[in-house]
PDB file of N, CA and C in Angstrom:
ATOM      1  N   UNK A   1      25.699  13.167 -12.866  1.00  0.00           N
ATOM      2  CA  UNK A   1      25.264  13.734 -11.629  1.00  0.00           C
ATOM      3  C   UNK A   1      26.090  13.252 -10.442  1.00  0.00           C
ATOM      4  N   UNK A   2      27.338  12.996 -10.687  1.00  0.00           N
ATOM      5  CA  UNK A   2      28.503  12.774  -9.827  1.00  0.00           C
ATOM      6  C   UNK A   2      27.995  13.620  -8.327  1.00  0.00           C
ATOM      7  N   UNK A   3      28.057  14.782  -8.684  1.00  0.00           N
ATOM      8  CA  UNK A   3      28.127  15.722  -7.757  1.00  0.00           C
ATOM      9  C   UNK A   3      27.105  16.039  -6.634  1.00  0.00           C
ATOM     10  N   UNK A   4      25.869  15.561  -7.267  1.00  0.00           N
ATOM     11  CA  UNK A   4      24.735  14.956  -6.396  1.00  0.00           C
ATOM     12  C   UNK A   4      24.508  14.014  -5.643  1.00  0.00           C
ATOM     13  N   UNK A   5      25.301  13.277  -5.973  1.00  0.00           N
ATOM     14  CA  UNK A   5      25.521  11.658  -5.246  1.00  0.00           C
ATOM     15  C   UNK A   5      24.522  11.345  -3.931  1.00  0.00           C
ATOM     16  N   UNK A   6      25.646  11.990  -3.272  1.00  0.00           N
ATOM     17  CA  UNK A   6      25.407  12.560  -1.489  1.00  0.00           C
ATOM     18  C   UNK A   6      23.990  12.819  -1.178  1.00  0.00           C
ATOM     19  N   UNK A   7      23.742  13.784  -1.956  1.00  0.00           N
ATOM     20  CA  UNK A   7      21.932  14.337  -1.763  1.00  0.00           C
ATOM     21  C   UNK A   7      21.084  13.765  -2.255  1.00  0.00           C
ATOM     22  N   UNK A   8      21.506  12.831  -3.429  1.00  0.00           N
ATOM     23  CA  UNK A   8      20.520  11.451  -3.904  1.00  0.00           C
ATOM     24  C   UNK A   8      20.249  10.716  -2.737  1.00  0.00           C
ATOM     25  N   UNK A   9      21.302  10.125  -2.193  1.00  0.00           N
ATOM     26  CA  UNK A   9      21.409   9.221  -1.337  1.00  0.00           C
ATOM     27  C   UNK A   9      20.532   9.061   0.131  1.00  0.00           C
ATOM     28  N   UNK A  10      21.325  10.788   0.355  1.00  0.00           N
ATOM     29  CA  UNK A  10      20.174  10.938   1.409  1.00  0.00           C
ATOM     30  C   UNK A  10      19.055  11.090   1.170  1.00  0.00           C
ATOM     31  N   UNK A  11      18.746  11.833   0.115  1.00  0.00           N
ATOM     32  CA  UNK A  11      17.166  11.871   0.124  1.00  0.00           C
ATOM     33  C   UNK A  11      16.527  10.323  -0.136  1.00  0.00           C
ATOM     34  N   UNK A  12      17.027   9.298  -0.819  1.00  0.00           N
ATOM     35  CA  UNK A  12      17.090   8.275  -0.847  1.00  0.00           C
ATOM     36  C   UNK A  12      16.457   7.628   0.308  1.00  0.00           C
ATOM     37  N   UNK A  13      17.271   7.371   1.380  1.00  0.00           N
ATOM     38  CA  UNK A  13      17.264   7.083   2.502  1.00  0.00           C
ATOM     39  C   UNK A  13      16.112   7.555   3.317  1.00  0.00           C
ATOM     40  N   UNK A  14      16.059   9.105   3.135  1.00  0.00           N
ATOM     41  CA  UNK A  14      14.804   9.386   4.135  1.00  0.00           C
ATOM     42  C   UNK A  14      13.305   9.056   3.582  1.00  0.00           C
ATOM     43  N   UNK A  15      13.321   8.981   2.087  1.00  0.00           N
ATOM     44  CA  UNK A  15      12.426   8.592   1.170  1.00  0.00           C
ATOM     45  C   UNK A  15      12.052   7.592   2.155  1.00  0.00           C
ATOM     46  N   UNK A  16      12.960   6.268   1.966  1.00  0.00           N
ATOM     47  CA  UNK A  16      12.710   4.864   2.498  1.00  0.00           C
ATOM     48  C   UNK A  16      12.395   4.604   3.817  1.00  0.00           C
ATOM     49  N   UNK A  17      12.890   5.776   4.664  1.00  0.00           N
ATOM     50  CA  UNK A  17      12.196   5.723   5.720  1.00  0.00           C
ATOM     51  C   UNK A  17      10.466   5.850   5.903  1.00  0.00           C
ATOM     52  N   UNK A  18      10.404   7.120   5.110  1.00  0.00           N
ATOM     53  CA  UNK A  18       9.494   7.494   5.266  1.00  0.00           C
ATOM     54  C   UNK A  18       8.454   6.373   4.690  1.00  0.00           C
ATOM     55  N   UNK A  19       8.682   5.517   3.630  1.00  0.00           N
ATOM     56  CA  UNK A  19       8.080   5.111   3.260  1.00  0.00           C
ATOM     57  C   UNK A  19       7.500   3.710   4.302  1.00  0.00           C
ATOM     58  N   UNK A  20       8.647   2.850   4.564  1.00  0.00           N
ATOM     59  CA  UNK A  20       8.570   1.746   5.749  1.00  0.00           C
ATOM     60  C   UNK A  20       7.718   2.516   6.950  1.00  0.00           C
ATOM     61  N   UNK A  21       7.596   3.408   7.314  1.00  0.00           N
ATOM     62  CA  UNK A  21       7.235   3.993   8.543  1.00  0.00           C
ATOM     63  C   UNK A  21       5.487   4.249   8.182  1.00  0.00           C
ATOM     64  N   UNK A  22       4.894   4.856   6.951  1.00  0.00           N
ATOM     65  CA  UNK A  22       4.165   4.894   6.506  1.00  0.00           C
ATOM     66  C   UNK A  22       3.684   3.476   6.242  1.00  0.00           C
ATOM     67  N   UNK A  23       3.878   2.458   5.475  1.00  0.00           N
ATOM     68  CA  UNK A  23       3.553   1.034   5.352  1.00  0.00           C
ATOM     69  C   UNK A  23       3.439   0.405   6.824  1.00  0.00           C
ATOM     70  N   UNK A  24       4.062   0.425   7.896  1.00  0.00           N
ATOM     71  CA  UNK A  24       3.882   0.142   8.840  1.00  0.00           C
ATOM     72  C   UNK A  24       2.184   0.477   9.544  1.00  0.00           C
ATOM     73  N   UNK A  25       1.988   2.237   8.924  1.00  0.00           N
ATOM     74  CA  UNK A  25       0.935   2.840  10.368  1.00  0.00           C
ATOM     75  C   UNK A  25      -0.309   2.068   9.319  1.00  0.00           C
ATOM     76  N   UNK A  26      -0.139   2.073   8.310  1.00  0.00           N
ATOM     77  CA  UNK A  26      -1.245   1.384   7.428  1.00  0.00           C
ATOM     78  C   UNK A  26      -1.496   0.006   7.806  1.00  0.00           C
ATOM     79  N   UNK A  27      -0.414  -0.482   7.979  1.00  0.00           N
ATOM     80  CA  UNK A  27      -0.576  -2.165   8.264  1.00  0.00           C
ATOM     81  C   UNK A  27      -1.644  -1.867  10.071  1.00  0.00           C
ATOM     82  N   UNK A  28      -0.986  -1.624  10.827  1.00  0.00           N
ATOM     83  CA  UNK A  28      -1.749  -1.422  11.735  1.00  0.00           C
ATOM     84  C   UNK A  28      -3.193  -1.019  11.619  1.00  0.00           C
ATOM     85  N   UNK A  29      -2.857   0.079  10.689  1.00  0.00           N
ATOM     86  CA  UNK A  29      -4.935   0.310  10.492  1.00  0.00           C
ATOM     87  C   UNK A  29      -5.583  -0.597  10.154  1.00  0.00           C
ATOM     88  N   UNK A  30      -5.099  -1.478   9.082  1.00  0.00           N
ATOM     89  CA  UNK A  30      -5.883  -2.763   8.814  1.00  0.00           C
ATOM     90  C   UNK A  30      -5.773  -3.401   9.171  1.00  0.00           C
ATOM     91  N   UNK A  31      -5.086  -4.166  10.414  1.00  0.00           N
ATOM     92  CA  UNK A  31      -5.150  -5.302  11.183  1.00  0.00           C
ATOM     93  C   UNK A  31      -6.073  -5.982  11.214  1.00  0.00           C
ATOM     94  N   UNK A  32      -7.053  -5.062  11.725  1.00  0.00           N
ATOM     95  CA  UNK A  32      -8.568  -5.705  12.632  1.00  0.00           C
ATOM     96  C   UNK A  32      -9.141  -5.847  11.263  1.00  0.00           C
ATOM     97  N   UNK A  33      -9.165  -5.616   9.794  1.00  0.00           N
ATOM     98  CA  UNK A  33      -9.554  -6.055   8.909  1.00  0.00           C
ATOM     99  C   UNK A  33      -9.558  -7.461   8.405  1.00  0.00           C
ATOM    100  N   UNK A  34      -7.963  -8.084   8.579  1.00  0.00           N
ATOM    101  CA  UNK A  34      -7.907  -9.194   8.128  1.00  0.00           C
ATOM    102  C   UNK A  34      -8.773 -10.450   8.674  1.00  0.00           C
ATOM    103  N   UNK A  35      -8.879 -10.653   7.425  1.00  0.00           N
ATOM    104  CA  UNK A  35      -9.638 -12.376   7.660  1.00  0.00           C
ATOM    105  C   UNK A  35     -11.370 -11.957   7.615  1.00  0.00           C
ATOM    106  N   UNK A  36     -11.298 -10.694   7.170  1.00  0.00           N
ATOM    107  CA  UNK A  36     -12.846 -10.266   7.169  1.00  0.00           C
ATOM    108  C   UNK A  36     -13.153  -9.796   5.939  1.00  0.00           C
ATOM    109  N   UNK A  37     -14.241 -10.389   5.406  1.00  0.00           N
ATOM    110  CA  UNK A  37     -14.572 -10.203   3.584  1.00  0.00           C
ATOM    111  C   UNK A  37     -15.016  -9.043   3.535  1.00  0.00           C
ATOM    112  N   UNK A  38     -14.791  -8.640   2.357  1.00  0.00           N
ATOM    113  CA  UNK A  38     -15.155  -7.165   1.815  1.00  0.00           C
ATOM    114  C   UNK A  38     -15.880  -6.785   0.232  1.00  0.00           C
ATOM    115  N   UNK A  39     -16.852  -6.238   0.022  1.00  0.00           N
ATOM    116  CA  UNK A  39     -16.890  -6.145  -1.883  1.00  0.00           C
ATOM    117  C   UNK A  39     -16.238  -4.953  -1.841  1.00  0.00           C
ATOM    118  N   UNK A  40     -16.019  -4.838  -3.216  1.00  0.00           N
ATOM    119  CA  UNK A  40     -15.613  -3.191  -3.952  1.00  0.00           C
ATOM    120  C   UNK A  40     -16.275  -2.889  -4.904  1.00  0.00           C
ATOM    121  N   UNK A  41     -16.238  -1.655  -5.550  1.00  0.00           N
ATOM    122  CA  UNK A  41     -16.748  -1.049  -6.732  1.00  0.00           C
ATOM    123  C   UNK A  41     -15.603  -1.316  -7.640  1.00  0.00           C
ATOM    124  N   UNK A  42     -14.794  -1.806  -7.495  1.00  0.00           N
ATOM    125  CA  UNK A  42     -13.933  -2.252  -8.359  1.00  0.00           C
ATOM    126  C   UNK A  42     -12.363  -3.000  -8.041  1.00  0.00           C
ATOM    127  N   UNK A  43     -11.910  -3.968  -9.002  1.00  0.00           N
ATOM    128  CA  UNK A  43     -10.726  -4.590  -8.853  1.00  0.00           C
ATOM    129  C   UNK A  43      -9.366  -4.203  -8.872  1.00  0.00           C
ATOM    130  N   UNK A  44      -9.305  -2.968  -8.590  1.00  0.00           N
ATOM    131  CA  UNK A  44      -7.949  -2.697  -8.524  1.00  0.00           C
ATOM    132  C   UNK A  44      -6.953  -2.518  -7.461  1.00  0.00           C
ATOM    133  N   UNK A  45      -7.469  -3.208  -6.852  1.00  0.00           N
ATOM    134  CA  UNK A  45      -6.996  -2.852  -5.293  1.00  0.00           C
ATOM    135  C   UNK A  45      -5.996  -4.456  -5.337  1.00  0.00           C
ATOM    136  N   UNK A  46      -5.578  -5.371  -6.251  1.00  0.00           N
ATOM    137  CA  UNK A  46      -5.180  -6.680  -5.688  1.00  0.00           C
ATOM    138  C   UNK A  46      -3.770  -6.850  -4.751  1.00  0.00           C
ATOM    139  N   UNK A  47      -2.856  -5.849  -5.637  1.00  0.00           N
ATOM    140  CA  UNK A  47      -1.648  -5.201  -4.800  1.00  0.00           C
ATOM    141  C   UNK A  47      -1.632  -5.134  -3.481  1.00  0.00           C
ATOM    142  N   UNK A  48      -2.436  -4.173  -3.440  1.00  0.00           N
ATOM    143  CA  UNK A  48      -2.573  -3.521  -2.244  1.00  0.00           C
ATOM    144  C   UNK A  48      -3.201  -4.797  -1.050  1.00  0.00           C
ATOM    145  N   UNK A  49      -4.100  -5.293  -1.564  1.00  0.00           N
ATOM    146  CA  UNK A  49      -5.009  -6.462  -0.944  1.00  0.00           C
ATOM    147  C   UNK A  49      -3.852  -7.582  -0.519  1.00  0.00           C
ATOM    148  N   UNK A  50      -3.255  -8.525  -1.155  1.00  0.00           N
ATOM    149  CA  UNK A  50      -2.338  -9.063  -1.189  1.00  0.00           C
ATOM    150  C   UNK A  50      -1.221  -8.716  -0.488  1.00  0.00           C
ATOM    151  N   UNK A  51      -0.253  -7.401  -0.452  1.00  0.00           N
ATOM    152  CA  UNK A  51       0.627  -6.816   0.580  1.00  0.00           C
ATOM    153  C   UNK A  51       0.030  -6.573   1.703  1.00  0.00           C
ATOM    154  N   UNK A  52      -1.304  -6.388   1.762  1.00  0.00           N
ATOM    155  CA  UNK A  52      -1.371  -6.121   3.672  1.00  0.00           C
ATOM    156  C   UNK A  52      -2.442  -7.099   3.904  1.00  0.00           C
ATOM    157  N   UNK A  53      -2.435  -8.384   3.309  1.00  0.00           N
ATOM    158  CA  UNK A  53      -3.044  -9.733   3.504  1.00  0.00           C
ATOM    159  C   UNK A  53      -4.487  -9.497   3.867  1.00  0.00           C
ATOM    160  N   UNK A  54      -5.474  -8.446   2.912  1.00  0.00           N
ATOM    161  CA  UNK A  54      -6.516  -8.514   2.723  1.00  0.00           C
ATOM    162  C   UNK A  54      -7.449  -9.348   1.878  1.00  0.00           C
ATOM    163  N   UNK A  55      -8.915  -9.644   1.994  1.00  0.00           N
ATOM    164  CA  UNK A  55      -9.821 -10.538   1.250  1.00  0.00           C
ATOM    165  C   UNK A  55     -10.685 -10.216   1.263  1.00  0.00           C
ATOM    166  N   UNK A  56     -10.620  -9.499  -0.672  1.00  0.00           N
ATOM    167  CA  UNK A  56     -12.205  -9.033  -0.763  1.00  0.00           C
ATOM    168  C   UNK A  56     -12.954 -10.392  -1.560  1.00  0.00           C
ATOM    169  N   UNK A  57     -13.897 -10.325  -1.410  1.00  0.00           N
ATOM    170  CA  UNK A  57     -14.933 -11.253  -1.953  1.00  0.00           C
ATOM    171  C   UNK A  57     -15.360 -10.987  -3.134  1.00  0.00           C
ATOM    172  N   UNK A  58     -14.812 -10.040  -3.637  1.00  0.00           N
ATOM    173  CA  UNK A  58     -15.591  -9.531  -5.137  1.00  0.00           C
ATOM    174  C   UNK A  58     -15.582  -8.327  -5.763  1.00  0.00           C
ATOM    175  N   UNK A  59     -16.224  -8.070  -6.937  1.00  0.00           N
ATOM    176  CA  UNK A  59     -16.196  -6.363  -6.745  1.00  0.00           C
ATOM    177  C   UNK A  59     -17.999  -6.153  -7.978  1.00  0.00           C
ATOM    178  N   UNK A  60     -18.549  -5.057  -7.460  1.00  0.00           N
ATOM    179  CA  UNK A  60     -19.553  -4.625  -8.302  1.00  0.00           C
ATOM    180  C   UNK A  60     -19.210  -3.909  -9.619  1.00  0.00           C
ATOM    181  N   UNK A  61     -19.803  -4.168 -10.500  1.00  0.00           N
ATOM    182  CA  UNK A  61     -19.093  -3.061 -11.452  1.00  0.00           C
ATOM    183  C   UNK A  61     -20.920  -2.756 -12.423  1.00  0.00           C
ATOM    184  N   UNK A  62     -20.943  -1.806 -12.797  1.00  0.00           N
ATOM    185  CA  UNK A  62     -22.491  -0.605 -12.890  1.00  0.00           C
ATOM    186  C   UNK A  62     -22.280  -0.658 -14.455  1.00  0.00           C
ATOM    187  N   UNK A  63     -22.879  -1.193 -15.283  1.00  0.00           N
ATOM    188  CA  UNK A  63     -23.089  -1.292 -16.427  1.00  0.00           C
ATOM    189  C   UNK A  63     -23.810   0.135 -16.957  1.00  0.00           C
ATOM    190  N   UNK A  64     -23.568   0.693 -18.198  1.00  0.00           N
ATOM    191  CA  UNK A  64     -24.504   1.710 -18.660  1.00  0.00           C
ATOM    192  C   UNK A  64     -25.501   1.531 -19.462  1.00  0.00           C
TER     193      UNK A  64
END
């Protein structure tokens, strides 16, 4: 895909913009979150928790 290079690249690029620019407006939404406990319905959030320096306290999980 020699010939694509160019249009990888850029799309590349605007990808990464888009993406930093997006991670940014998120970080801002949760600001006023941090340092404030939270439960969940579930643990999969640690990623996410951890990159924008959130702390949940736990999570519920509903037995059948």
């Amino acid at each position: 895909m020699p010939q694509s290079r160019a249009k990888l690249d850029a799309n590349l690029k605007e990808f990464e913009a888009k993406l930093a620019s997006t991670d940014k407006q998120v970080s801002n939404e949760l600001a006023p979150l941090k340092g404030k406990g939270y439960f969940v319905f579930h643990d999969a959030y640690g990623y996410f928790e951890k990159h924008y320096g959130l702390t949940s306290l736990g999570a519920f999980y509903r037995k059948p």
